[in-house]
Protein backbone atom coordinates (compact mmCIF):
# COMPACT_ATOMS: atom_id res chain seq x y z
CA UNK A 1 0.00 0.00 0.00
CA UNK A 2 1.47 3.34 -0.97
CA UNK A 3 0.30 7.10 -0.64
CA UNK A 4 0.56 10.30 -1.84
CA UNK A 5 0.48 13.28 0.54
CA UNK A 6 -2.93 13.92 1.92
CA UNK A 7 -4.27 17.30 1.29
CA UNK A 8 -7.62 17.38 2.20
CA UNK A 9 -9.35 16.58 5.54
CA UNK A 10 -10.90 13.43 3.55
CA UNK A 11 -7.84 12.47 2.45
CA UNK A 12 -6.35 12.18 5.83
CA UNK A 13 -9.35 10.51 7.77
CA UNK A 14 -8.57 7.68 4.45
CA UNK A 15 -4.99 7.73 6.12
CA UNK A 16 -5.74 7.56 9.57
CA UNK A 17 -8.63 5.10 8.89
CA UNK A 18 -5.88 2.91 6.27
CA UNK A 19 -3.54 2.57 9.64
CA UNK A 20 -6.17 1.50 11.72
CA UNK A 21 -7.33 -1.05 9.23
CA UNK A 22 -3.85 -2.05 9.22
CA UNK A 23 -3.24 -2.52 12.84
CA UNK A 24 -6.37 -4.30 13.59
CA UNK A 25 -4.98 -6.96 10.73
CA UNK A 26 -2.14 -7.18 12.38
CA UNK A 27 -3.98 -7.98 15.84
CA UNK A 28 -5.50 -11.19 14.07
CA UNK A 29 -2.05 -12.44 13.27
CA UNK A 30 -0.35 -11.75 16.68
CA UNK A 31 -0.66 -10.56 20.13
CA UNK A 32 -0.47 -7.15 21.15
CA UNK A 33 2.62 -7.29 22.45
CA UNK A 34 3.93 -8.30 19.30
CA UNK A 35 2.42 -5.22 16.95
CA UNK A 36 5.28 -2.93 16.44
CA UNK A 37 5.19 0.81 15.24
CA UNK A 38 7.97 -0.01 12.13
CA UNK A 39 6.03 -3.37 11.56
CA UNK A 40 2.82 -0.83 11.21
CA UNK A 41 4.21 1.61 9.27
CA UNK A 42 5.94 -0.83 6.64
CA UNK A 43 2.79 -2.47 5.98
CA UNK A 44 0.30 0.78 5.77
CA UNK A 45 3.52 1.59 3.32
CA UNK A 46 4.20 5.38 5.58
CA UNK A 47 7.42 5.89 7.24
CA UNK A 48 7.13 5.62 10.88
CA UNK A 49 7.18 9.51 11.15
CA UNK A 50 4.36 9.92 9.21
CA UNK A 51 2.26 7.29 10.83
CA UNK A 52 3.45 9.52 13.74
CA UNK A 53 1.60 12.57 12.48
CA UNK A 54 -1.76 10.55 12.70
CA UNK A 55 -1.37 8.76 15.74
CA UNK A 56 1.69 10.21 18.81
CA UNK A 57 2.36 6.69 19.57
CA UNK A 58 1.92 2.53 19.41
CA UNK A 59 -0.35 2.74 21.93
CA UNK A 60 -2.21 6.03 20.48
CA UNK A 61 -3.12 3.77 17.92
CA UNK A 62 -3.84 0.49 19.87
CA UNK A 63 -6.40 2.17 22.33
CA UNK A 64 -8.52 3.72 19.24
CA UNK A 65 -8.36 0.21 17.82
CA UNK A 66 -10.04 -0.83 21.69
CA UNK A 67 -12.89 2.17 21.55
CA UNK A 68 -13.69 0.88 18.13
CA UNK A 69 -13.60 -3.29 18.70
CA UNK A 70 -15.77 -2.68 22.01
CA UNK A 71 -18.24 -0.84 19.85
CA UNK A 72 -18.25 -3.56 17.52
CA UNK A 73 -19.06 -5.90 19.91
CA UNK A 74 -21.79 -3.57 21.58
CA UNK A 75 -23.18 -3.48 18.53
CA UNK A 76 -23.65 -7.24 18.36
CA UNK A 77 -24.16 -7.74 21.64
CA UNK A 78 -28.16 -6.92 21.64
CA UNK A 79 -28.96 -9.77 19.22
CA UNK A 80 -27.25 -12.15 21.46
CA UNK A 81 -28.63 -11.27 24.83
CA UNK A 82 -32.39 -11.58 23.60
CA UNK A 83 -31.46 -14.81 21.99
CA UNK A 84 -29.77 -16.24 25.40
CA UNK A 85 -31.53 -15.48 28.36
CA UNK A 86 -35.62 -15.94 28.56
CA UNK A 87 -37.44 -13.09 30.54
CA UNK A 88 -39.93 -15.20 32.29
CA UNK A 89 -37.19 -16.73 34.38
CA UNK A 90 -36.95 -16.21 38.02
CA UNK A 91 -33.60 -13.73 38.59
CA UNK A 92 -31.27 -16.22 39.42
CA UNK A 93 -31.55 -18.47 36.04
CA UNK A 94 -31.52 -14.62 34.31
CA UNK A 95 -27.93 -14.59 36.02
CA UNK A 96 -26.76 -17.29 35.17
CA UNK A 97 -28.08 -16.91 31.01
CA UNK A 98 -26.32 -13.83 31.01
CA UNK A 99 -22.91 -15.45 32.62
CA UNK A 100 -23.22 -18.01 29.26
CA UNK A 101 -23.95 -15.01 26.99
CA UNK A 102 -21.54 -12.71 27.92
CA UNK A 103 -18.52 -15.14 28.78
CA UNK A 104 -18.86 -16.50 25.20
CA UNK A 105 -19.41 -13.48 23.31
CA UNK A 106 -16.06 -12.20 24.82
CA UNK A 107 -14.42 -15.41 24.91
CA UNK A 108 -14.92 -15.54 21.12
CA UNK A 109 -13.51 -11.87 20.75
CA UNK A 110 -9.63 -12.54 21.36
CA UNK A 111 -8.75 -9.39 20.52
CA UNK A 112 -10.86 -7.24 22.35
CA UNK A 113 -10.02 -9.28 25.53
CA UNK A 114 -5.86 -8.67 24.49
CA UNK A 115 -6.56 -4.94 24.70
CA UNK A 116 -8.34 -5.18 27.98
CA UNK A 117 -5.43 -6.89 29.02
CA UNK A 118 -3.27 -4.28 27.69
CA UNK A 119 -5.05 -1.01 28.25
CA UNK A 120 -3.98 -0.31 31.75
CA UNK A 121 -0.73 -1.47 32.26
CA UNK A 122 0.49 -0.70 28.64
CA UNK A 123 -1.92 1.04 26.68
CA UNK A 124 -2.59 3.92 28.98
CA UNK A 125 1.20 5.15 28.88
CA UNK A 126 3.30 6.86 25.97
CA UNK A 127 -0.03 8.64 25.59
CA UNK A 128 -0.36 12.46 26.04
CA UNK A 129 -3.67 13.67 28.63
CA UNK A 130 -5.44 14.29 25.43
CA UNK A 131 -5.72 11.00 23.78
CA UNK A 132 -6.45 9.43 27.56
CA UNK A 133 -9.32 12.08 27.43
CA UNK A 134 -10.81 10.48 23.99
CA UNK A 135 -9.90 7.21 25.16
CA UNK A 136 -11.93 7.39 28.82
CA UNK A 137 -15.03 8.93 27.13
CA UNK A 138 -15.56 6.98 24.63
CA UNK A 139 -15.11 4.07 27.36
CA UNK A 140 -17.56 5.77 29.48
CA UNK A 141 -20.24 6.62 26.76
CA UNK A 142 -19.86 2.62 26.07
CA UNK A 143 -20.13 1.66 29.56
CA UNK A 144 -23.31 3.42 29.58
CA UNK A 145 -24.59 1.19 26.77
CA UNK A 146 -23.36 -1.92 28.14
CA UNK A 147 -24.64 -0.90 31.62
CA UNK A 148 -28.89 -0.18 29.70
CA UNK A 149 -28.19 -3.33 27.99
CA UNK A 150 -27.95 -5.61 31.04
CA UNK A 151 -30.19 -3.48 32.91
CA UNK A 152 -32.98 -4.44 29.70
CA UNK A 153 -32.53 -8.14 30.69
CA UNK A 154 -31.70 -8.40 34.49
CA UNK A 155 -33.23 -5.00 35.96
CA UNK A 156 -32.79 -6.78 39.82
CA UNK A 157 -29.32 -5.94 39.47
CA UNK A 158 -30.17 -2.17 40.33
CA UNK A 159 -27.26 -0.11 40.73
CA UNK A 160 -24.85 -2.72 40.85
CA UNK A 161 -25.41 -3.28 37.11
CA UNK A 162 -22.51 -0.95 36.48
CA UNK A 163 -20.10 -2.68 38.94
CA UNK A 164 -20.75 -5.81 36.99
CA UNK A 165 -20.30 -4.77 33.45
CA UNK A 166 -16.84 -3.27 34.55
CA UNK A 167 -15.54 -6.39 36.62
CA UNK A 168 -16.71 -8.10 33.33
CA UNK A 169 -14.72 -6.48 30.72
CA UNK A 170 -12.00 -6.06 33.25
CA UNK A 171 -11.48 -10.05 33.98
CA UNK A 172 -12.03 -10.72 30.13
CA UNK A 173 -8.43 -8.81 29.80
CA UNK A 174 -7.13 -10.21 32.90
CA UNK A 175 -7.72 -14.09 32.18
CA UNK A 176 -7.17 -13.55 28.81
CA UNK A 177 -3.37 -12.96 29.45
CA UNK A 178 -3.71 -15.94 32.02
CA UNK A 179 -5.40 -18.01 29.94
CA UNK A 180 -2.93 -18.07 26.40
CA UNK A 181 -0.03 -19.49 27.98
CA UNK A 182 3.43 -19.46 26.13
CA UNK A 183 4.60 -22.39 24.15
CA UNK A 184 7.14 -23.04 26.48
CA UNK A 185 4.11 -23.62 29.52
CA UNK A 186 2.34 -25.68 27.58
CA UNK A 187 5.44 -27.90 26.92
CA UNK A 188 5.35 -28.17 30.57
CA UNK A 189 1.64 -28.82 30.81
CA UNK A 190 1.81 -31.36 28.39
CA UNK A 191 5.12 -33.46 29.83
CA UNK A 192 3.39 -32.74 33.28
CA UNK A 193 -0.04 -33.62 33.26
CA UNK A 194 -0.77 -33.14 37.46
CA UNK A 195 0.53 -29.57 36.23
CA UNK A 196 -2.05 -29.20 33.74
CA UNK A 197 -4.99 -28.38 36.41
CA UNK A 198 -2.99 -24.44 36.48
CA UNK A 199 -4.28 -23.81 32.86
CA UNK A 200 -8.14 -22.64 32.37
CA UNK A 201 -10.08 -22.52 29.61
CA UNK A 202 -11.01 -18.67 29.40
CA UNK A 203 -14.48 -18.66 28.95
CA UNK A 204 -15.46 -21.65 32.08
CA UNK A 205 -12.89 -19.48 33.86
CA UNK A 206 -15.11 -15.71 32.44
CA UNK A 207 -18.27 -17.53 32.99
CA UNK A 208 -17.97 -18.41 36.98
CA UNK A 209 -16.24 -15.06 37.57
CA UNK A 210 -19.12 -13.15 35.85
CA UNK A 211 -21.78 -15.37 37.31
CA UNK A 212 -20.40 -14.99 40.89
CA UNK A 213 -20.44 -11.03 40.41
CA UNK A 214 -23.81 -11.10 39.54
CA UNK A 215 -25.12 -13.49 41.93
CA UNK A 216 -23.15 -11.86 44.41
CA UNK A 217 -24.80 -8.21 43.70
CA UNK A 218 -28.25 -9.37 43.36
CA UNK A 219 -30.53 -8.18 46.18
CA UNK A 220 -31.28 -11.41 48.58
């Protein structure tokens, strides 16, 4: 892929858009520890310090790529909740339907779950205040989404629907990092079987830890 210098607003959103494209490719080929800013640039076809005129940084680029898979999924998630969980069950079974919906909607979206993992510890620095700013509203205005969706389909939850969608998307990231092991563990999984038992699958793992919050937060 090669360009000529953008001129026009259009032109540059094409560019900016192009490099996003680009990294989010990249994501479905290797973790995001592995996307590097040269790797980027070489394959948009920019020299790193152009690439650098769109986004300030790796990570600049990586958290955009989070607002915009999280809105993906919101987008999707709708049609799955009303197909998984039946409103004329009692509270509890609604729990425990949503648990199975939402642990294998996220369990299924790799990527997403590697940028959770990421955004905290690596995504939030080598940014300036201002991307952080774009970054944390966009999270909030889809928080509030997430947060009307559940609400839609378990209202008992109250105000503790909040606290739950935010321990959910925060242990997708956290047990996704647990739960892809190196080759070099599983080597050792595999000639140790007793040592096995240490590696989860990451949605039973998401599932119990979602269900629990809920259950947990539910009024008795």
């Amino acid at each position: 892929m090669t360009f000529q210098r953008a001129r026009s607003d259009e032109q540059r959103e094409v560019r900016r858009r192009a490099i996003l494209e680009t990294a989010a490719a990249m994501l479905a080929e290797m973790p995001v520890a592995d996307l590097s800013l040269n790797e980027l640039s070489r394959r948009v076809g920019l020299a790193k310090s152009n690439v650098l005129r769109y986004f300030e940084s790796r990570e600049a680029v990586l958290l955009e790529l989070l607002d915009d898979f999280l809105q993906k999924w919101l987008a999707e998630l709708p049609g799955e909740l009303a197909a998984g969980i039946d409103a004329g069950r009692p509270a509890a079974q609604r729990a425990e339907q949503l648990a199975d919906v939402l642990s294998r909607s996220l369990a299924g979206r790799v990527v997403l779950c590697d940028l959770f993992g990421a955004q905290g510890g690596v995504l939030e620095h080598n940014v300036s205040a201002e991307v952080v700013r774009r970054h944390k509203r966009a999270s909030h205005d889809s928080l509030a989404r997430m947060v009307d969706l559940l609400r839609r389909h378990l209202p008992e939850l109250g105000d503790g629907t909040q606290t739950t969608c935010l321990q959910a998307l925060i242990m997708a990231g956290a047990l996704s990092t647990y739960c892809s092991p190196s080759a070099s563990v599983l080597a050792v999984y595999q000639a140790e079987p007793e040592l096995a038992l240490l590696h989860t699958d990451l949605r039973t793992a998401l599932r119990l830890g979602i269900v629990t919050g809920i259950l947990g937060t539910l009024p008795r």
